[in-house]
C-alpha atoms as a PDB file:
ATOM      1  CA  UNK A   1     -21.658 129.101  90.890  1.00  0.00           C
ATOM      2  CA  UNK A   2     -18.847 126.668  90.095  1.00  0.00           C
ATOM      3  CA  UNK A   3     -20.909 125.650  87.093  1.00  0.00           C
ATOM      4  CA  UNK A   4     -20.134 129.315  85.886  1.00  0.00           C
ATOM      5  CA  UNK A   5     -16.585 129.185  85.426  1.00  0.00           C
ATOM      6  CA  UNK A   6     -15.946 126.663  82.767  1.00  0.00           C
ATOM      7  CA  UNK A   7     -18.050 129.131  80.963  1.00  0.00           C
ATOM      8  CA  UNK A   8     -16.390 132.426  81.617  1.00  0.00           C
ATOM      9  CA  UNK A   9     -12.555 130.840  81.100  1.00  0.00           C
ATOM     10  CA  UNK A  10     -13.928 129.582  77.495  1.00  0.00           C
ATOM     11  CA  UNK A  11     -14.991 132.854  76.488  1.00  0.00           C
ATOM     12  CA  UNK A  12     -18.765 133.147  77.207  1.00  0.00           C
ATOM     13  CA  UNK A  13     -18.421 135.698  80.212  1.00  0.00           C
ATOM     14  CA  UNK A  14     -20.900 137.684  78.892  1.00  0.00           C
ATOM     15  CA  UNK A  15     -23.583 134.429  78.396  1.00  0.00           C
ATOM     16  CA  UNK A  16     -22.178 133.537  82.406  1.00  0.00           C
ATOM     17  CA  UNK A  17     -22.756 137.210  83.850  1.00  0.00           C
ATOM     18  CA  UNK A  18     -26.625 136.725  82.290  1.00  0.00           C
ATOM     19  CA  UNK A  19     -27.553 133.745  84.123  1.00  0.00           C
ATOM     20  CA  UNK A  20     -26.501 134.472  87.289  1.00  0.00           C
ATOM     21  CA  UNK A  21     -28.273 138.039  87.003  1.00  0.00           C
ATOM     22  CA  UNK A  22     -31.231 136.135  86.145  1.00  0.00           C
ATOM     23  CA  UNK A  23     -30.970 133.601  89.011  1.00  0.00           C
ATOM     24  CA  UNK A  24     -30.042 136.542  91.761  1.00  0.00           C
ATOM     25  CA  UNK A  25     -33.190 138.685  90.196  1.00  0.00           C
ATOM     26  CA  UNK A  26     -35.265 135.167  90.709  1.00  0.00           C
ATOM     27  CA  UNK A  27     -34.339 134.410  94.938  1.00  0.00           C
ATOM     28  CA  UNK A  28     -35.156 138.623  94.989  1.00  0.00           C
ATOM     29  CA  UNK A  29     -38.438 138.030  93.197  1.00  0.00           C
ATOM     30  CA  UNK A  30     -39.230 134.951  96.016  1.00  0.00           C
ATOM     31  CA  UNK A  31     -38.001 136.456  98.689  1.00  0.00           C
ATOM     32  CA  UNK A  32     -40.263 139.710  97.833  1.00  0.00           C
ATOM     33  CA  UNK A  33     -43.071 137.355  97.513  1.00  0.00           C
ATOM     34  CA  UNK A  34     -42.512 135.586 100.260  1.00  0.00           C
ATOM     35  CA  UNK A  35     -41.619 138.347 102.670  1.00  0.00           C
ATOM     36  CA  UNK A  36     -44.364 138.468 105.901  1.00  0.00           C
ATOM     37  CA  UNK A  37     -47.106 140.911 105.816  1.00  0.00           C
ATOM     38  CA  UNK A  38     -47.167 143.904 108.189  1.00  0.00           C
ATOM     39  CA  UNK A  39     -48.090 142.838 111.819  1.00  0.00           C
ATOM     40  CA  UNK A  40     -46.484 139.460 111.335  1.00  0.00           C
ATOM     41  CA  UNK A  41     -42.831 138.301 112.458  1.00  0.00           C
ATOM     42  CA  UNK A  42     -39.921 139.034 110.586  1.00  0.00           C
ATOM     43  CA  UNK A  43     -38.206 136.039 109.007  1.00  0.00           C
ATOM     44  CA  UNK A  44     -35.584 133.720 111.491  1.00  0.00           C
ATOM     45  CA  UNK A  45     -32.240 134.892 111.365  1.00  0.00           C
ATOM     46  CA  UNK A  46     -31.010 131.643 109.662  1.00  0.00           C
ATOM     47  CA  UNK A  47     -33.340 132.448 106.707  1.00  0.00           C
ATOM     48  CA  UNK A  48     -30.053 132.646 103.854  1.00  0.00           C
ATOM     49  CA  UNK A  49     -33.267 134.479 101.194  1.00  0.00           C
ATOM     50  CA  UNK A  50     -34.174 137.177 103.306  1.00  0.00           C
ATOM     51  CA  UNK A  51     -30.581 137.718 105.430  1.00  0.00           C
ATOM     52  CA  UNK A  52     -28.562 140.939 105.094  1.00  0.00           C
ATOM     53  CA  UNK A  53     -25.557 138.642 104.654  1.00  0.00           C
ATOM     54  CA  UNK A  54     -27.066 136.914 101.193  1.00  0.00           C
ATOM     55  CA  UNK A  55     -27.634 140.009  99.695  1.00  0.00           C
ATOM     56  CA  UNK A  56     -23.772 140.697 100.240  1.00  0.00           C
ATOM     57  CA  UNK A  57     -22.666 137.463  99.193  1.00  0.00           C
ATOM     58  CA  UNK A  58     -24.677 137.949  95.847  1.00  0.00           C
ATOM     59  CA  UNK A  59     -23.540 141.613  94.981  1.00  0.00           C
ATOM     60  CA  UNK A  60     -19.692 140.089  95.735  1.00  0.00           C
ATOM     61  CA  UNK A  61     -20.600 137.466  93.301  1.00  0.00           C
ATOM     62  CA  UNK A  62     -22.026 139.563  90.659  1.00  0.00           C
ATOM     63  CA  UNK A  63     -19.088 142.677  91.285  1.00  0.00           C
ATOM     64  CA  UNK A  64     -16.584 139.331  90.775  1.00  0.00           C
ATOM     65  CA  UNK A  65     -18.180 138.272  87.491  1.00  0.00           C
ATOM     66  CA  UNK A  66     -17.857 141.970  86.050  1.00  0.00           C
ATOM     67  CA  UNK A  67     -14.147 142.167  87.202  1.00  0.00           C
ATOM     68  CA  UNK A  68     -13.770 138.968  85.584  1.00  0.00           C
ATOM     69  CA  UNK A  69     -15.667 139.579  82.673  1.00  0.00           C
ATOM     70  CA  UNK A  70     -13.155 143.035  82.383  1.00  0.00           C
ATOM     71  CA  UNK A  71     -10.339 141.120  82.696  1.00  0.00           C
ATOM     72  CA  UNK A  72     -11.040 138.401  79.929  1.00  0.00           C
ATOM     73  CA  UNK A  73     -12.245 141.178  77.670  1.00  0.00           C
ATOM     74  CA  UNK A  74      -9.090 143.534  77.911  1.00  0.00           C
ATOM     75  CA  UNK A  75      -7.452 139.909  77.251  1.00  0.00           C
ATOM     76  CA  UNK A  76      -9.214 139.101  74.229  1.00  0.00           C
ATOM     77  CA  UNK A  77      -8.920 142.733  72.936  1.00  0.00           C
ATOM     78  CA  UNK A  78      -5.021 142.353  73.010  1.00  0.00           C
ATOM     79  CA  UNK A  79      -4.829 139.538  71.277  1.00  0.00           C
ATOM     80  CA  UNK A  80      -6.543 140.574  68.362  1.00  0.00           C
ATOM     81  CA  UNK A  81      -5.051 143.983  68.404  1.00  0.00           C
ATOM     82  CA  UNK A  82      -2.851 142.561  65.723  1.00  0.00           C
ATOM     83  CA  UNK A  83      -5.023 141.590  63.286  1.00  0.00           C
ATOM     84  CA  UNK A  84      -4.026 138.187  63.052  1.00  0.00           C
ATOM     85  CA  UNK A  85      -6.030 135.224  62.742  1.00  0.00           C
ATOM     86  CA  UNK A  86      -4.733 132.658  65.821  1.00  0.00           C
ATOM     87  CA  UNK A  87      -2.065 130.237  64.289  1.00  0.00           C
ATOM     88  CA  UNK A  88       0.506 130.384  61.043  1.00  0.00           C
ATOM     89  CA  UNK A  89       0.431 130.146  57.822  1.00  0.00           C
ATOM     90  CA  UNK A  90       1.802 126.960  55.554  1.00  0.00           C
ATOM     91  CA  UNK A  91       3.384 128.545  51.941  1.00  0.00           C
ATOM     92  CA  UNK A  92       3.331 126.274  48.736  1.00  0.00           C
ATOM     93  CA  UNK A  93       5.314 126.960  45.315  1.00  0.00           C
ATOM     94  CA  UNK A  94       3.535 125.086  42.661  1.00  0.00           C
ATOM     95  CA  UNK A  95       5.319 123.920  39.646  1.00  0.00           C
ATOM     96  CA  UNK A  96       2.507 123.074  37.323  1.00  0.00           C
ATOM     97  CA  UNK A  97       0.454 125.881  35.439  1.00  0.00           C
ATOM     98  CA  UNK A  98      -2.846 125.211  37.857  1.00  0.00           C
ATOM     99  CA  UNK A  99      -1.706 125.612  41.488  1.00  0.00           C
ATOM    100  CA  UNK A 100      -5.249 125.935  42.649  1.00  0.00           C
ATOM    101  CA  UNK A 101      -6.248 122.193  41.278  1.00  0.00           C
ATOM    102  CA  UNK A 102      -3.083 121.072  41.360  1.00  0.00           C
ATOM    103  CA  UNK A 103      -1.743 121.393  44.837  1.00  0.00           C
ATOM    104  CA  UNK A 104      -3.417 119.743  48.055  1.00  0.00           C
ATOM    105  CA  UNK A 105      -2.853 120.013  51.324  1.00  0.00           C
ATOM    106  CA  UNK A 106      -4.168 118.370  54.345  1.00  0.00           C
ATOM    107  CA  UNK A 107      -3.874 119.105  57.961  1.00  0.00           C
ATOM    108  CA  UNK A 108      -4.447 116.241  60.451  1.00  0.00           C
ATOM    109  CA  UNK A 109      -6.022 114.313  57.721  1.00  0.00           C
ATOM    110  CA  UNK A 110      -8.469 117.255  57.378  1.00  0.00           C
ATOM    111  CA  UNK A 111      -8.388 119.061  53.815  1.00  0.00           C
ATOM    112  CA  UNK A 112      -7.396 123.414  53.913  1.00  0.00           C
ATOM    113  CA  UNK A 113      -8.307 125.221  51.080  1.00  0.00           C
ATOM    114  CA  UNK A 114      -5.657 128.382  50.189  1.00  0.00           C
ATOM    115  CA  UNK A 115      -6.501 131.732  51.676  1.00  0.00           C
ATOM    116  CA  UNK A 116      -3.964 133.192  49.176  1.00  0.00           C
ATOM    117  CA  UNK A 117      -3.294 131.946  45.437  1.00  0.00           C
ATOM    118  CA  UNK A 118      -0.951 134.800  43.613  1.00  0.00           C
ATOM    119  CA  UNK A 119       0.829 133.117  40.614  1.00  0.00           C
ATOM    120  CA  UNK A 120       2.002 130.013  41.525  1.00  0.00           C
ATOM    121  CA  UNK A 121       2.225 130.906  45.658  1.00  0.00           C
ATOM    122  CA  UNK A 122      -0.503 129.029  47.923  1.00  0.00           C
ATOM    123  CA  UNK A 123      -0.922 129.669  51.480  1.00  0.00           C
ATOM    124  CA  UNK A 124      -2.713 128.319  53.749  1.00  0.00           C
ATOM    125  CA  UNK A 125      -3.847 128.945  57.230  1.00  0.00           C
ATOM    126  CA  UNK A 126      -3.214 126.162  60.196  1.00  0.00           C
ATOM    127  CA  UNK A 127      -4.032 126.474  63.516  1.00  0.00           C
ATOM    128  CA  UNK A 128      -1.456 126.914  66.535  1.00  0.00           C
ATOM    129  CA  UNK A 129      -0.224 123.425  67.533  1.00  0.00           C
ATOM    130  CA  UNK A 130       1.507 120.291  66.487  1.00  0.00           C
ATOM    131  CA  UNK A 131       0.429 119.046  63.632  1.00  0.00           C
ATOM    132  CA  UNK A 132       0.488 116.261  60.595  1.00  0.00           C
ATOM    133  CA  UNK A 133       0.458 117.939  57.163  1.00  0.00           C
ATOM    134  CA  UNK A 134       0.214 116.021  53.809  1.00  0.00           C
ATOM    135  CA  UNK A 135       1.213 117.657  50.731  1.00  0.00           C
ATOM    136  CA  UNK A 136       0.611 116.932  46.986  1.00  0.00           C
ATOM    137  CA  UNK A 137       1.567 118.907  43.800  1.00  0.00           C
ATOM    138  CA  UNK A 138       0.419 116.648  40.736  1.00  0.00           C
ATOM    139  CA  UNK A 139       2.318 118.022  38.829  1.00  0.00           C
ATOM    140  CA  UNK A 140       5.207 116.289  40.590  1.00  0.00           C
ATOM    141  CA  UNK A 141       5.831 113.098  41.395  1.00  0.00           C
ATOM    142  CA  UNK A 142       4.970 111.739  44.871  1.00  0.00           C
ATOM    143  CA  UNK A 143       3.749 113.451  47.540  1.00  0.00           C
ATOM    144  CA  UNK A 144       5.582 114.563  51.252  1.00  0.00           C
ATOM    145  CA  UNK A 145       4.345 114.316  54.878  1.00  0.00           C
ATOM    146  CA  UNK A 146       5.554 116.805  57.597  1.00  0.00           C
ATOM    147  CA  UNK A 147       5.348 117.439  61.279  1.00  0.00           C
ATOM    148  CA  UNK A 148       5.200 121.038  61.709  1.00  0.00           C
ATOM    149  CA  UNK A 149       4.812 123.512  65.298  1.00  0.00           C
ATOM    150  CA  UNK A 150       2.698 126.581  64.377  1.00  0.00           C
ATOM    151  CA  UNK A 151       2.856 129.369  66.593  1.00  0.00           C
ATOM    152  CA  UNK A 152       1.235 133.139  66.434  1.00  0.00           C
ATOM    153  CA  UNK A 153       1.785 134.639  63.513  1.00  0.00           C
ATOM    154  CA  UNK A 154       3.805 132.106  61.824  1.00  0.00           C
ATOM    155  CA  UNK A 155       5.182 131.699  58.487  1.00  0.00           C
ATOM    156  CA  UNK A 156       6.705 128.085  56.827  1.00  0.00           C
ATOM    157  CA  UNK A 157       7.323 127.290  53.721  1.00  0.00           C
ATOM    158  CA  UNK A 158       7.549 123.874  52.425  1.00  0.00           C
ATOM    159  CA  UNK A 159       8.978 122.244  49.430  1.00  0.00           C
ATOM    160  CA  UNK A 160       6.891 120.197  47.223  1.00  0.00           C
ATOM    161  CA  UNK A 161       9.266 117.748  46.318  1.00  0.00           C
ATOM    162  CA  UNK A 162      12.890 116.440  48.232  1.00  0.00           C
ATOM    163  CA  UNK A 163      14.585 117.522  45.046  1.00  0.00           C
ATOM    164  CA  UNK A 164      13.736 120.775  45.243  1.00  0.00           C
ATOM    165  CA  UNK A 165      15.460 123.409  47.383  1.00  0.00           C
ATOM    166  CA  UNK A 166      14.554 127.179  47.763  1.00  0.00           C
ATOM    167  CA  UNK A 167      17.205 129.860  46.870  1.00  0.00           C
ATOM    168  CA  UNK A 168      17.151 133.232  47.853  1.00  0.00           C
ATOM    169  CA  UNK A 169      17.820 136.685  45.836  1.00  0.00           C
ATOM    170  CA  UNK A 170      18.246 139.264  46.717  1.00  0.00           C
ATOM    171  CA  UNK A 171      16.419 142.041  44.749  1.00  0.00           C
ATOM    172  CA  UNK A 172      16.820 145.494  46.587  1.00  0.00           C
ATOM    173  CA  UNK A 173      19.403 146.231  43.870  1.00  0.00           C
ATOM    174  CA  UNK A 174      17.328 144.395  40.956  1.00  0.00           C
ATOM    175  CA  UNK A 175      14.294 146.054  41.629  1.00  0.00           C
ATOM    176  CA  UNK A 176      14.602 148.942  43.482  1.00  0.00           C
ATOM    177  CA  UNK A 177      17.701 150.659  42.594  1.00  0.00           C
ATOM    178  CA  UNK A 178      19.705 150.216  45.206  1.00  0.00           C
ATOM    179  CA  UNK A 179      23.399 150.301  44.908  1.00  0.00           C
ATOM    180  CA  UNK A 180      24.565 146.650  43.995  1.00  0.00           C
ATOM    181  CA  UNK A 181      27.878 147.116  45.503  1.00  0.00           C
ATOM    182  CA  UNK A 182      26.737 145.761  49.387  1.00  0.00           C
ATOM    183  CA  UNK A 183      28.602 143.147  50.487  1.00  0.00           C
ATOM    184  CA  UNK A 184      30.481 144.312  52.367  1.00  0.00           C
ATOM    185  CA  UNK A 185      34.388 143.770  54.073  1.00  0.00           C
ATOM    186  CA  UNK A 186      37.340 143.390  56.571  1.00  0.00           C
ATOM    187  CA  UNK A 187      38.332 146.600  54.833  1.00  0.00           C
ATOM    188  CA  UNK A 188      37.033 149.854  56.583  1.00  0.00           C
ATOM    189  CA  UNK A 189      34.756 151.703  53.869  1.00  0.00           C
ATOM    190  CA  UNK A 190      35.443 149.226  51.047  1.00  0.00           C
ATOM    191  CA  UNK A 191      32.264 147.894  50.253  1.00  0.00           C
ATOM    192  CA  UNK A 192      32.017 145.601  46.579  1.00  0.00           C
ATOM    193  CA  UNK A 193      29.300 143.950  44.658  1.00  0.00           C
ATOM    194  CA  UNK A 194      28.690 140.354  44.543  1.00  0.00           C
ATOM    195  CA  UNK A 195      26.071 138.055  43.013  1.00  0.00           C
ATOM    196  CA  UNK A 196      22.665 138.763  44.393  1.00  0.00           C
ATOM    197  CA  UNK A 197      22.543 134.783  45.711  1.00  0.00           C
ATOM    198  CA  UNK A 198      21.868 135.104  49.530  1.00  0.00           C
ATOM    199  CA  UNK A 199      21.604 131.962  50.637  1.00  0.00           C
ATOM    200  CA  UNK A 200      19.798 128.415  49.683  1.00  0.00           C
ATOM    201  CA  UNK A 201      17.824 125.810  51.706  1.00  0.00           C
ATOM    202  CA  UNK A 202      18.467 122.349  51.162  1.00  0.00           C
ATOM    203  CA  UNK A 203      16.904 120.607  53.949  1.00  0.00           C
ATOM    204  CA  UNK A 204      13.298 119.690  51.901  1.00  0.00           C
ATOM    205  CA  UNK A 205      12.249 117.755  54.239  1.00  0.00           C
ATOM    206  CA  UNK A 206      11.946 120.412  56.852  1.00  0.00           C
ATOM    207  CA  UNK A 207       9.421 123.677  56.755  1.00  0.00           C
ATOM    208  CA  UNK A 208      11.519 126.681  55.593  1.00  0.00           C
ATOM    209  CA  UNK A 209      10.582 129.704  57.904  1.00  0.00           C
ATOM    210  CA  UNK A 210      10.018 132.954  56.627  1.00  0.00           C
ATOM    211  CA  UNK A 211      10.738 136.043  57.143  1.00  0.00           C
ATOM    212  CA  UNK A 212       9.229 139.784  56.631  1.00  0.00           C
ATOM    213  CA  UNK A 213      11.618 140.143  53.095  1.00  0.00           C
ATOM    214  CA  UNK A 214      11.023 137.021  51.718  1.00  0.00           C
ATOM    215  CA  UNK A 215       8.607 136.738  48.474  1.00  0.00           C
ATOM    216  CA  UNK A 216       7.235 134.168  46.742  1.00  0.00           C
ATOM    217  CA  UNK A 217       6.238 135.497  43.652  1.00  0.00           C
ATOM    218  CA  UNK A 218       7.321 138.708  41.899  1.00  0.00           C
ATOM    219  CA  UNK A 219       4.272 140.179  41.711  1.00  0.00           C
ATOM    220  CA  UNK A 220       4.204 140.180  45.656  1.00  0.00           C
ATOM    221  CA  UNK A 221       7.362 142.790  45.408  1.00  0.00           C
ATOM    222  CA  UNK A 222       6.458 145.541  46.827  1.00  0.00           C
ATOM    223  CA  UNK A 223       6.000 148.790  44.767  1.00  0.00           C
ATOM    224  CA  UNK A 224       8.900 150.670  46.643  1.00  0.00           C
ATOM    225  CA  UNK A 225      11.032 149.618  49.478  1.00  0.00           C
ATOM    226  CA  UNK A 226      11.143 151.705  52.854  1.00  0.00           C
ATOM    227  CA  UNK A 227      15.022 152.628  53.862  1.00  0.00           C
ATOM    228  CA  UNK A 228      16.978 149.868  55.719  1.00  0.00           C
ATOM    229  CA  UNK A 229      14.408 147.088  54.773  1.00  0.00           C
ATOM    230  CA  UNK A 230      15.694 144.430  52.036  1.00  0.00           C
ATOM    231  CA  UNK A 231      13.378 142.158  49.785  1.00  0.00           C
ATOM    232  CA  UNK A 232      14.273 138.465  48.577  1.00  0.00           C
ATOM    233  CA  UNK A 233      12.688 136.346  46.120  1.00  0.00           C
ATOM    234  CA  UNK A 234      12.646 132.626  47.062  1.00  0.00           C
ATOM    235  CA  UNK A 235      12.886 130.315  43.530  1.00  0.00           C
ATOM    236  CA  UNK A 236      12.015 126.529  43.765  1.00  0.00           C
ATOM    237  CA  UNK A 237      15.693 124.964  41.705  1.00  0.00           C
ATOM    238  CA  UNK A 238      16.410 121.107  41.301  1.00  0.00           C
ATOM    239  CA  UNK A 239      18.939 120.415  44.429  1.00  0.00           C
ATOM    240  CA  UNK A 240      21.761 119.469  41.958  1.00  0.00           C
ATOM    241  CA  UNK A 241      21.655 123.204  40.898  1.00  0.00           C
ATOM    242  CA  UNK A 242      22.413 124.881  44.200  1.00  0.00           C
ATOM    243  CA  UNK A 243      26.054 123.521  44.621  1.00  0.00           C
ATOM    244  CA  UNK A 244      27.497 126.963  44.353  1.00  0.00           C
ATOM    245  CA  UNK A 245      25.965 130.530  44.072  1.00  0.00           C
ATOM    246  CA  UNK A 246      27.381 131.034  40.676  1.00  0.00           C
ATOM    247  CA  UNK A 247      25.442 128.188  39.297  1.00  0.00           C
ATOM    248  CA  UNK A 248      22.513 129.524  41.084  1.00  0.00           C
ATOM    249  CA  UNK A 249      22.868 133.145  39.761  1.00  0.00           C
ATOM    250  CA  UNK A 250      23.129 131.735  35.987  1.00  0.00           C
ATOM    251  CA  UNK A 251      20.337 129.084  36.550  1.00  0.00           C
ATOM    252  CA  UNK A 252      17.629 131.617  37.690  1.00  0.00           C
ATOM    253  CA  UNK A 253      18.931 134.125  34.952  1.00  0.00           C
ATOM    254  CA  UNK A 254      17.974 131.817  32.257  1.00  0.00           C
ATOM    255  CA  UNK A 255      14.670 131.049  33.850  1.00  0.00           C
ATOM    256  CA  UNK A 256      13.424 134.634  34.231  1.00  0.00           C
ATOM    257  CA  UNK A 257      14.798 137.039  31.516  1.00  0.00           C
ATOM    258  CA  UNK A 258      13.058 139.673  33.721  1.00  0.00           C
ATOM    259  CA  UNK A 259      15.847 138.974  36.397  1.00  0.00           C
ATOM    260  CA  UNK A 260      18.902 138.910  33.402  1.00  0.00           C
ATOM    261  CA  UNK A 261      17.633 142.756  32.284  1.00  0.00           C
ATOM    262  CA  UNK A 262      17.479 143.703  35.453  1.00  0.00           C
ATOM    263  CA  UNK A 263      20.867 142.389  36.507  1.00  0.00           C
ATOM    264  CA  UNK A 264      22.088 144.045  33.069  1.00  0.00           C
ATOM    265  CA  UNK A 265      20.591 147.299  33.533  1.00  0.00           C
ATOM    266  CA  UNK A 266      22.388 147.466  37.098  1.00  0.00           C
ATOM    267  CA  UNK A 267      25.702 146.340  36.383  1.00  0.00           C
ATOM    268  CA  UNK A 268      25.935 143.014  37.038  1.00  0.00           C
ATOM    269  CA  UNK A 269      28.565 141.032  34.835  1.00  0.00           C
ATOM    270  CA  UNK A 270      29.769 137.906  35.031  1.00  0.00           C
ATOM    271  CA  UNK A 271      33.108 138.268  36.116  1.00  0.00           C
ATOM    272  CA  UNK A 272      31.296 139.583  39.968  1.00  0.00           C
ATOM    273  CA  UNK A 273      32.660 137.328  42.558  1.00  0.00           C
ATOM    274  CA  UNK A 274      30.248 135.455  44.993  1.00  0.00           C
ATOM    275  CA  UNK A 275      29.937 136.323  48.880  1.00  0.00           C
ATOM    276  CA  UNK A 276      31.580 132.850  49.955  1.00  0.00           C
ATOM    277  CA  UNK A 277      34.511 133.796  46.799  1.00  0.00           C
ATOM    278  CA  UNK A 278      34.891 137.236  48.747  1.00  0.00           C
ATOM    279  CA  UNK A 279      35.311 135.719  52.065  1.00  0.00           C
ATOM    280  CA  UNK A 280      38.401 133.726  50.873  1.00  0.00           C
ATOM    281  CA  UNK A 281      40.194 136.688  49.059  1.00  0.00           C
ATOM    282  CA  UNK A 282      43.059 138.456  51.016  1.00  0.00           C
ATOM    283  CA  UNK A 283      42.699 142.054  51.009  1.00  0.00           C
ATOM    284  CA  UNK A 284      44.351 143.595  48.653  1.00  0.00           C
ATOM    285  CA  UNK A 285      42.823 140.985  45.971  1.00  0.00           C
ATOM    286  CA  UNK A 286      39.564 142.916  47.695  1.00  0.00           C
ATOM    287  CA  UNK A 287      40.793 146.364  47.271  1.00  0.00           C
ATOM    288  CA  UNK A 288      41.951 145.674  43.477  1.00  0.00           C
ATOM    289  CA  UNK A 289      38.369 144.499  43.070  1.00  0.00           C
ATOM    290  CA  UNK A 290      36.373 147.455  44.418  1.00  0.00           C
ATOM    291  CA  UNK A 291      38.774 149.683  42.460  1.00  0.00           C
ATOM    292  CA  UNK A 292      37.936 147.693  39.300  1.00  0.00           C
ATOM    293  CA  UNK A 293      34.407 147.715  40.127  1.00  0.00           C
ATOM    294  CA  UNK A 294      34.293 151.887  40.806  1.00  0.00           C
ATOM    295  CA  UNK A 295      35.972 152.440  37.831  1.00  0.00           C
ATOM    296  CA  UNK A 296      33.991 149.965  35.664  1.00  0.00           C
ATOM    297  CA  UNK A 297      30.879 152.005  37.306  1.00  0.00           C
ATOM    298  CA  UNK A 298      32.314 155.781  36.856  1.00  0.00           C
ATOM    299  CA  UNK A 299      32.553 154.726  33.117  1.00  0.00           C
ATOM    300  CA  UNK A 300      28.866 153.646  32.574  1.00  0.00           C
ATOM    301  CA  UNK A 301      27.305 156.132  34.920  1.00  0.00           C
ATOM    302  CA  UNK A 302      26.098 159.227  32.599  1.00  0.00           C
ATOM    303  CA  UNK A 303      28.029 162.402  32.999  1.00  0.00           C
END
């Protein structure tokens, strides 16, 4: 019986229940056989096959491996209720025109193949764990090593080179039409619009984690955005770029006229401060701002 539960804990309750069915229906089949014919004496009491008390023994045994069996089941069921395979995912940007050839990861020494390629944005999947990963883009120079904890569900991003750190921008206003005036302040109702640079990560050497906003590629953007939720591109920029959120905002312009239309089309202008400039203004510099701002707006809004 001990032999059983190694079994059952790794999953194989089913496979488990079977054998020991089989081995209780083989002692019934012996014991049938080897019951005594009519006229002759009954079998000692100390005879385990043919006592009342073994046949109790074995139904507890078989009513524990269905309880058991339930029990792992309703287990297993749960944690696939989700949907997700066990462990994380590992996100790439690559910077050369064949991400697919150009980019390899390994994992423990062991080589992953992508489970997504859109654009330039690789995923792959990594089991739960500690683990060793080794990372090459060929179209860069040199290659990086990390030590990375996956959990459930999971979500890291990691920079292909130590020169390159990941901004953030936000696009709810860019894409979707939301107003662009959102950052918000000390003053009650006075709310003004800044530079859609929400933050930057500079430490390449660590795996940047995720979150439920963040995109990789534009054409992950979803097609409409529900209320409350916010969606951020992350852009790959040469660390000496991301001093200062202005530089940012004018770097990523230039690389992706898509984002300077947008940022036209919506109001931006250059003369928008930046969240860490608002933070530093007293406020009535603030309040002559977001009367600026509203008035620059009332003019280009359509009648």
């Amino acid at each position: 019986m001990l032999r059983l539960i190694r079994p059952i804990t790794e999953g194989y309750a089913l496979e488990a229940l079977g054998i020991l069915l089989a081995v209780l229906f083989v002692r019934w089949v012996f014991s049938v056989l080897s019951a005594p014919a009519a006229g002759h004496a009954p079998p000692e009491p100390n005879d385990p096959a043919g006592s009342p008390g073994y046949a109790k023994v074995a139904l507890g045994l078989l009513a524990a491996v269905l309880v058991l069996w339930g029990v792992l089941s309703a287990l297993s069921n749960s944690d696939d209720s989700d949907g997700r395979p066990e462990g994380g995912l590992l996100h790439v940007v690559a910077t050369g025109q064949q991400p697919d050839r150009d980019v390899v990861l390994r994992v423990d020494d062991q080589p992953v193949a992508p489970v997504l390629h859109v654009d330039h944005h690789l995923a792959f999947p990594v089991p739960s764990g500690r683990h060793a990963v080794f990372l090459k883009d060929s179209a860069v120079e040199g290659s990086r090593d990390f030590e990375v904890d996956i959990r459930e569900g999971d979500a890291l991003m990691l920079s292909v080179h130590p020169d390159l750190c990941t901004v953030q921008i936000g696009m709810s206003a860019l894409t979707y039409g939301r107003p662009s005036r959102s950052t918000p302040t000390p003053l009650d109702g006075v709310v003004i619009r800044t530079l859609p640079v929400v933050g930057v990560f500079t430490r390449t050497e660590l795996p940047m984690p995720l979150s439920s906003g963040d995109f990789l590629s534009f054409n992950e953007l979803p097609d409409a955005l529900s209320p409350g939720l916010k969606a951020r591109i992350l852009i790959p920029l040469p660390c000496s770029m991301t001093q200062d959120d202005r530089t940012i905002w004018a770097e990523v312009r230039k690389r992706f006229p898509g984002l300077d239309d947008a940022a036209r089309r919506v109001g931006y202008t250059d003369a928008d401060p930046t969240r860490r400039e608002v933070a530093f203004m007293d406020e009535e510099r603030v309040f002559e701002l977001f009367k600026q701002q509203g008035a620059a707006q009332a003019r280009e809004t359509p009648p």
